[in-house]
N, C-alpha and C. Protein backbone atom coordinates (compact mmCIF):
# COMPACT_ATOMS: atom_id res chain seq x y z
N UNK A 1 -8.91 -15.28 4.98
CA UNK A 1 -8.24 -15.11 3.71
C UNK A 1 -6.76 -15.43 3.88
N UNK A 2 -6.51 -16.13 2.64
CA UNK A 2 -4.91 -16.11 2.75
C UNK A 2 -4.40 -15.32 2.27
N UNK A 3 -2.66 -14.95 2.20
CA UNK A 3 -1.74 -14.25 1.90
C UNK A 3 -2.23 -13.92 0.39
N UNK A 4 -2.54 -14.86 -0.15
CA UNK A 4 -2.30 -14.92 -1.82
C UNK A 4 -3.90 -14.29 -2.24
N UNK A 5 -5.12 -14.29 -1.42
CA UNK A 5 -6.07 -13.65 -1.56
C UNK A 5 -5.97 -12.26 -1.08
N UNK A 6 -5.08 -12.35 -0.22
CA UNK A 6 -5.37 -10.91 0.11
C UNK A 6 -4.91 -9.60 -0.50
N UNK A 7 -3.57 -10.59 -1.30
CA UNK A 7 -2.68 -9.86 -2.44
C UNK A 7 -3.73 -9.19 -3.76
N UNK A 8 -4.11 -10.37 -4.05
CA UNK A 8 -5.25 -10.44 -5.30
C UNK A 8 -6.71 -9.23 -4.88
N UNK A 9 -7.07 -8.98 -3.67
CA UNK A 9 -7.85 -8.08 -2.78
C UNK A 9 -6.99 -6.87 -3.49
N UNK A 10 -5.60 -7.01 -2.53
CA UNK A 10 -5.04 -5.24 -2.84
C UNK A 10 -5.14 -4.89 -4.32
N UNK A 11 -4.35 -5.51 -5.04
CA UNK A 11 -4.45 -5.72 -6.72
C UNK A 11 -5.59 -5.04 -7.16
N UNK A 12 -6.16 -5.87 -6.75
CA UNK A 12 -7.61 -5.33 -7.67
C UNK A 12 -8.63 -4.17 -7.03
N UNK A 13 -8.26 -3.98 -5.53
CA UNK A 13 -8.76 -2.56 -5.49
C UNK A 13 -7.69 -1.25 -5.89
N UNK A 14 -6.32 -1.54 -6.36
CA UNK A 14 -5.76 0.01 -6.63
C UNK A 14 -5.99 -0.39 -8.14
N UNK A 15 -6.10 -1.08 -8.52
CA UNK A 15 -6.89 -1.01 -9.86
C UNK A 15 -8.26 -0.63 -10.30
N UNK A 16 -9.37 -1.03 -9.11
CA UNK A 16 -10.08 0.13 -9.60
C UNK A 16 -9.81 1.77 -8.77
N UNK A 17 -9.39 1.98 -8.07
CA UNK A 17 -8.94 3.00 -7.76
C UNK A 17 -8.67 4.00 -8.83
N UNK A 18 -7.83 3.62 -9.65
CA UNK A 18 -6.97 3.73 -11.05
C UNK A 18 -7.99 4.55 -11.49
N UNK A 19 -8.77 3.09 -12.21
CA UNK A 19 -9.91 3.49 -12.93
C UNK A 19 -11.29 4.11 -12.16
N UNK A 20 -11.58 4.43 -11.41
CA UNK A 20 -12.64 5.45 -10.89
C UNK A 20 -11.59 6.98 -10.77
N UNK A 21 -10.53 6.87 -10.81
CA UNK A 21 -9.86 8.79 -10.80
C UNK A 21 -9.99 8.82 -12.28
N UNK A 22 -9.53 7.94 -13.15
CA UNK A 22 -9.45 8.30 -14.36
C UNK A 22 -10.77 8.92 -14.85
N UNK A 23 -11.93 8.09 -14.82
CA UNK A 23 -12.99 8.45 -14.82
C UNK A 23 -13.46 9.97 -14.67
N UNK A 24 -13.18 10.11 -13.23
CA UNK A 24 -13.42 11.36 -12.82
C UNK A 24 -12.27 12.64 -13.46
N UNK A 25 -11.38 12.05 -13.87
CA UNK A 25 -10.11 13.07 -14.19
C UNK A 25 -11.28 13.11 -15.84
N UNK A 26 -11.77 12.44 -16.72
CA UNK A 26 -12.44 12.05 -17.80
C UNK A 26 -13.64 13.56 -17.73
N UNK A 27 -14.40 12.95 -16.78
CA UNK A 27 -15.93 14.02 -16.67
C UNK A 27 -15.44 15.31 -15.96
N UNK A 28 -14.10 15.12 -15.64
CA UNK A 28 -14.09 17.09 -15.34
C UNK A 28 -13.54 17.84 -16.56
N UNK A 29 -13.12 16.91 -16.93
CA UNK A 29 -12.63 17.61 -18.62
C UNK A 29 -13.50 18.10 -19.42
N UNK A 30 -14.65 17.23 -19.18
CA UNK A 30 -15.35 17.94 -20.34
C UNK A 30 -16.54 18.45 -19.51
N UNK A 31 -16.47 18.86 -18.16
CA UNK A 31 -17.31 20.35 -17.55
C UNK A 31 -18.14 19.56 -16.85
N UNK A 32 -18.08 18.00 -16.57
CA UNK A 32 -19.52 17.71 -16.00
C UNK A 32 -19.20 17.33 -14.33
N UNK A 33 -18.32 18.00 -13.49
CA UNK A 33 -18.01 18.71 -12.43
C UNK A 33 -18.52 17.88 -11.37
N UNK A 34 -19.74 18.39 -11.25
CA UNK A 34 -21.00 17.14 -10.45
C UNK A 34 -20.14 15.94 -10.21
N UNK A 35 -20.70 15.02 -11.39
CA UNK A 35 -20.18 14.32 -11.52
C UNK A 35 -18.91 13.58 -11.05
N UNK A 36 -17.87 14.57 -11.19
CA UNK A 36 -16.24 14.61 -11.46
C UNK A 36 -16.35 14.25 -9.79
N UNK A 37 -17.09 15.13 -8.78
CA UNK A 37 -16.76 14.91 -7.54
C UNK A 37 -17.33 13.79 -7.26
N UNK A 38 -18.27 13.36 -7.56
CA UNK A 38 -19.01 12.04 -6.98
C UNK A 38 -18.02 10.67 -7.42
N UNK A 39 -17.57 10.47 -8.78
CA UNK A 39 -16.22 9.54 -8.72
C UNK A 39 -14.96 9.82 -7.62
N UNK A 40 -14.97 11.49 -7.50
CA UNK A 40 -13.36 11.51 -6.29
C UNK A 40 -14.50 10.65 -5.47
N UNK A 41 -15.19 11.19 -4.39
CA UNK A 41 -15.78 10.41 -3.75
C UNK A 41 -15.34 8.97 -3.35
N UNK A 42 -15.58 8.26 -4.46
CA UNK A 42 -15.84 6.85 -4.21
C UNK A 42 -14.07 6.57 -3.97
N UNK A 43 -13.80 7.05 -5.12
CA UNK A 43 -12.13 6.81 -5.26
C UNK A 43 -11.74 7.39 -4.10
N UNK A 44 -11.60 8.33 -3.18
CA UNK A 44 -11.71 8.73 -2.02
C UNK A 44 -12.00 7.18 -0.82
N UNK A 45 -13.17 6.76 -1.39
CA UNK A 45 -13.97 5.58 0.04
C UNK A 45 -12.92 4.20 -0.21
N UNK A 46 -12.67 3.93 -1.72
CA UNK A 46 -11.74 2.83 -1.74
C UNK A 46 -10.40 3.06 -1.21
N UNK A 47 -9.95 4.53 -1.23
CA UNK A 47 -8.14 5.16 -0.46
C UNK A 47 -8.61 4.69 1.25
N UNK A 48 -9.43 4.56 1.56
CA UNK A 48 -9.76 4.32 2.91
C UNK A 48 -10.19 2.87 3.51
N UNK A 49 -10.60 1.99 2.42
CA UNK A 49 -11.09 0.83 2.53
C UNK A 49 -9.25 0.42 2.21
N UNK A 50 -8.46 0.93 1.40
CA UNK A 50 -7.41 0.34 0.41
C UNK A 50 -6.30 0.14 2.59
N UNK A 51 -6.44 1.65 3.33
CA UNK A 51 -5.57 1.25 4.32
C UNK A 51 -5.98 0.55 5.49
N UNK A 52 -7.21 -0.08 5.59
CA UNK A 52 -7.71 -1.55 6.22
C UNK A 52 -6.78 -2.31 6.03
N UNK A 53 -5.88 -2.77 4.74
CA UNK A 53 -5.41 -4.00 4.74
C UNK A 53 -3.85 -3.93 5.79
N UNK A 54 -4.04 -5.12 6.11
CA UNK A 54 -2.81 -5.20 7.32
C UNK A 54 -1.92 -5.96 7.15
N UNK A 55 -0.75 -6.17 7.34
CA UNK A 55 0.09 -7.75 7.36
C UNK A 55 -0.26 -8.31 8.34
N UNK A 56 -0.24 -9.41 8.11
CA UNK A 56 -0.71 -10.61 9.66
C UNK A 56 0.29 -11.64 9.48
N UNK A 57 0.67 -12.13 10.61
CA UNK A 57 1.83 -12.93 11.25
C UNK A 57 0.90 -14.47 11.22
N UNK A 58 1.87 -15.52 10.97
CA UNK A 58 1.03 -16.93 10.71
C UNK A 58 0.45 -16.82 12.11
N UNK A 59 0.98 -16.69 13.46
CA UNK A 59 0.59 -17.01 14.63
C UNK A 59 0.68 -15.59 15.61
N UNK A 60 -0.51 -14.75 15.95
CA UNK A 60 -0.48 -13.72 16.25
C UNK A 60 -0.02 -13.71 17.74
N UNK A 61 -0.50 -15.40 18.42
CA UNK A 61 -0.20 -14.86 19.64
C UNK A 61 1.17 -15.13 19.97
N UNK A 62 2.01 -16.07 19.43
CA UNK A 62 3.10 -16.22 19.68
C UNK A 62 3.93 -15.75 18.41
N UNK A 63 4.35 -13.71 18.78
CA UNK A 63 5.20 -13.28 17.32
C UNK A 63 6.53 -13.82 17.30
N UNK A 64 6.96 -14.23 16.19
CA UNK A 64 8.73 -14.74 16.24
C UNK A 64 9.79 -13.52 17.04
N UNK A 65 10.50 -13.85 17.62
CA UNK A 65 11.75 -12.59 17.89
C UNK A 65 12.25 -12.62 16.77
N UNK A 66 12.94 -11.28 17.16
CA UNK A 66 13.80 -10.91 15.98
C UNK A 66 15.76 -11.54 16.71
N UNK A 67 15.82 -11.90 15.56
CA UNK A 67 17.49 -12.20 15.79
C UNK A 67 18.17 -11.79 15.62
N UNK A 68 19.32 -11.35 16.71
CA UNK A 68 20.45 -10.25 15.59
C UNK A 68 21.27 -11.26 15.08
N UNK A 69 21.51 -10.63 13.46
CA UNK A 69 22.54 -11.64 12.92
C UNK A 69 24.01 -11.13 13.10
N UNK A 70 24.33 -9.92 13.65
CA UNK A 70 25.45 -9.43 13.60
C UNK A 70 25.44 -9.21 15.26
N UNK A 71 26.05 -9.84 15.88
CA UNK A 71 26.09 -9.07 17.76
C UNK A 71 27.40 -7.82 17.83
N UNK A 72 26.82 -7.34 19.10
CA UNK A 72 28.12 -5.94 18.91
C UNK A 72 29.78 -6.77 18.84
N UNK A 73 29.77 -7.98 19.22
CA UNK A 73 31.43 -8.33 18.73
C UNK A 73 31.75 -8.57 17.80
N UNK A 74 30.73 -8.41 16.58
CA UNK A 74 30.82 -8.80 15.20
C UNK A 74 30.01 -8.03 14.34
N UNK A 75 30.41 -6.47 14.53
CA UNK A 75 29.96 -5.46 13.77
C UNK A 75 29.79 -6.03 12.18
N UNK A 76 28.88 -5.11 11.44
CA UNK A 76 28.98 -5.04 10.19
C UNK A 76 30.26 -4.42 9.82
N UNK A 77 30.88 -4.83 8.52
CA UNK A 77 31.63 -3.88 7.95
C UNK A 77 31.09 -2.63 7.29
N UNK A 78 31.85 -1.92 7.43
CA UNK A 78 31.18 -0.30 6.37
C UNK A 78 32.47 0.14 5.77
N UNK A 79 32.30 0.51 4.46
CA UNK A 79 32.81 0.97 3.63
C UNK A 79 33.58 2.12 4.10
N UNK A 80 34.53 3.02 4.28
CA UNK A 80 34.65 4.14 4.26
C UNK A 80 33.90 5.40 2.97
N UNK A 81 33.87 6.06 3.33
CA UNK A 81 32.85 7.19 2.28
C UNK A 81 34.22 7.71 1.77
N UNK A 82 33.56 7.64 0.49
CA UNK A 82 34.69 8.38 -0.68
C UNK A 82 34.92 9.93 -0.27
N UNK A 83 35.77 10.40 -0.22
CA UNK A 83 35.94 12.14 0.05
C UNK A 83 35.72 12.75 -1.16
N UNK A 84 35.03 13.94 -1.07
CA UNK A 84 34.63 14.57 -2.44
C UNK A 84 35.79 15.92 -2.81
């Protein structure tokens, strides 16, 4: 899968996510309990399928370094903090 499928993956499972709590937030309202838990449930199995998804690097075996853009002879500037 690419980047742009996998986006469209997340998307559309916290969307039904959404909609299976609502559901269940729906049938406990009006007493049918049972029920109410068997939607947490699922909505429960997709919160667990939902943290499977990973970022992936174009080339896993060779990761880019990181670069410093600022070296210690060329600190960032910082503001001084306003005194209260």
């Amino acid at each position: 899968m690419n980047e742009r499928q996998t986006l469209l993956a997340f998307g559309v499972l916290l969307i039904a996510i959404c909609y299976l709590a609502t559901i269940a937030a729906v049938l406990a309202f009006y007493g049918k309990y049972a029920e109410a838990l068997g939607f947490g449930g699922l909505t429960t199995g997709l919160v667990g399928v939902l943290g499977t998804f990973k970022p992936r690097t174009t080339n896993p075996d060779n990761p880019t370094p990181v670069v410093v853009a600022n070296p210690p002879s060329d600190p960032v500037p910082v503001d001084a903090a306003p005194h209260a």
